[in-house]
Protein backbone atom coordinates (compact mmCIF):
# COMPACT_ATOMS: atom_id res chain seq x y z
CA UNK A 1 131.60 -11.76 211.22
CA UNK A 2 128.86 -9.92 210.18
CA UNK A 3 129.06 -7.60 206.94
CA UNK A 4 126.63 -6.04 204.88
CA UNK A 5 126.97 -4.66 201.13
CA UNK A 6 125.93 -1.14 201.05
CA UNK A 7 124.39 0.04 197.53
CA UNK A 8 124.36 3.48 196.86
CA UNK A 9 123.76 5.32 193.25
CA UNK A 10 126.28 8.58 194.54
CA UNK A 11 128.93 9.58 192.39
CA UNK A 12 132.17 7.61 193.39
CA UNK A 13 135.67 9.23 193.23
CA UNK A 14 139.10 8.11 193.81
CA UNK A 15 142.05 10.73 195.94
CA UNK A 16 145.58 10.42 196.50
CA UNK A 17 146.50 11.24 200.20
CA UNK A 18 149.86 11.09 201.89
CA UNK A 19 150.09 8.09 204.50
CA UNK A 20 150.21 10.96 207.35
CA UNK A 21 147.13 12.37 205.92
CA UNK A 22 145.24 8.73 205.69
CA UNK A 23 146.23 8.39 209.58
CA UNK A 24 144.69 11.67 210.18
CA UNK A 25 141.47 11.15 208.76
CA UNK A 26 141.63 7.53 210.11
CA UNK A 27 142.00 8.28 213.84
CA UNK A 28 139.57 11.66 213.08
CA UNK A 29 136.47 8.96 212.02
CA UNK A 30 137.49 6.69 214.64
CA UNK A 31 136.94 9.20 217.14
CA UNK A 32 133.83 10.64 215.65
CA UNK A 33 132.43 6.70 215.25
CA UNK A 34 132.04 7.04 211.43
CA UNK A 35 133.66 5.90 208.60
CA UNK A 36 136.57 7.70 206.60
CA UNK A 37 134.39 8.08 203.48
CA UNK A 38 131.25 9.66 205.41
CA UNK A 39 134.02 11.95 207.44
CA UNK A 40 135.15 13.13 203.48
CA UNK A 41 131.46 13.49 202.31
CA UNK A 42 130.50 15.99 205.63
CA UNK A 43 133.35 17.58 205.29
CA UNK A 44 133.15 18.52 201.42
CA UNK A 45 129.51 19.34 202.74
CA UNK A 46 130.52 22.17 204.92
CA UNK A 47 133.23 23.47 202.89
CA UNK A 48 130.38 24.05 199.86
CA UNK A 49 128.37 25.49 202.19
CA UNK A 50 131.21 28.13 203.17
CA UNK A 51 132.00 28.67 199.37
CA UNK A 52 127.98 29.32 198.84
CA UNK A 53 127.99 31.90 202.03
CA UNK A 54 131.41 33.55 200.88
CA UNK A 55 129.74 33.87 197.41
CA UNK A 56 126.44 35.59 198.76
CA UNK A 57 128.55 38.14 200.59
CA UNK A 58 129.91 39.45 197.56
């Protein structure tokens, strides 16, 4: 089995999710070939970047 130790200096953070909502996201990075945490991480991306452009509007 080949596994590698990734080192990162990000910010690390803990969530609670419902078991339905861990499934979700599961079969959602499955399908996109990507892990659940980098699913989270572009998905907190975008919704910034629609807060910033929501912001500017005002």
């Amino acid at each position: 089995m080949n596994t590698a130790i990734v080192t990162t200096k990000k910010p690390k953070i803990s969530i609670y999710l419902s078991e339905e909502q861990k499934g979700e996201l599961d079969e959602w990075a499955k399908e996109e070939k990507r892990s659940v945490s980098n699913l989270i991480s572009v998905l907190v991306d975008e919704a910034l970047e629609n807060r910033k452009e929501k912001k500017s509007k005002k």
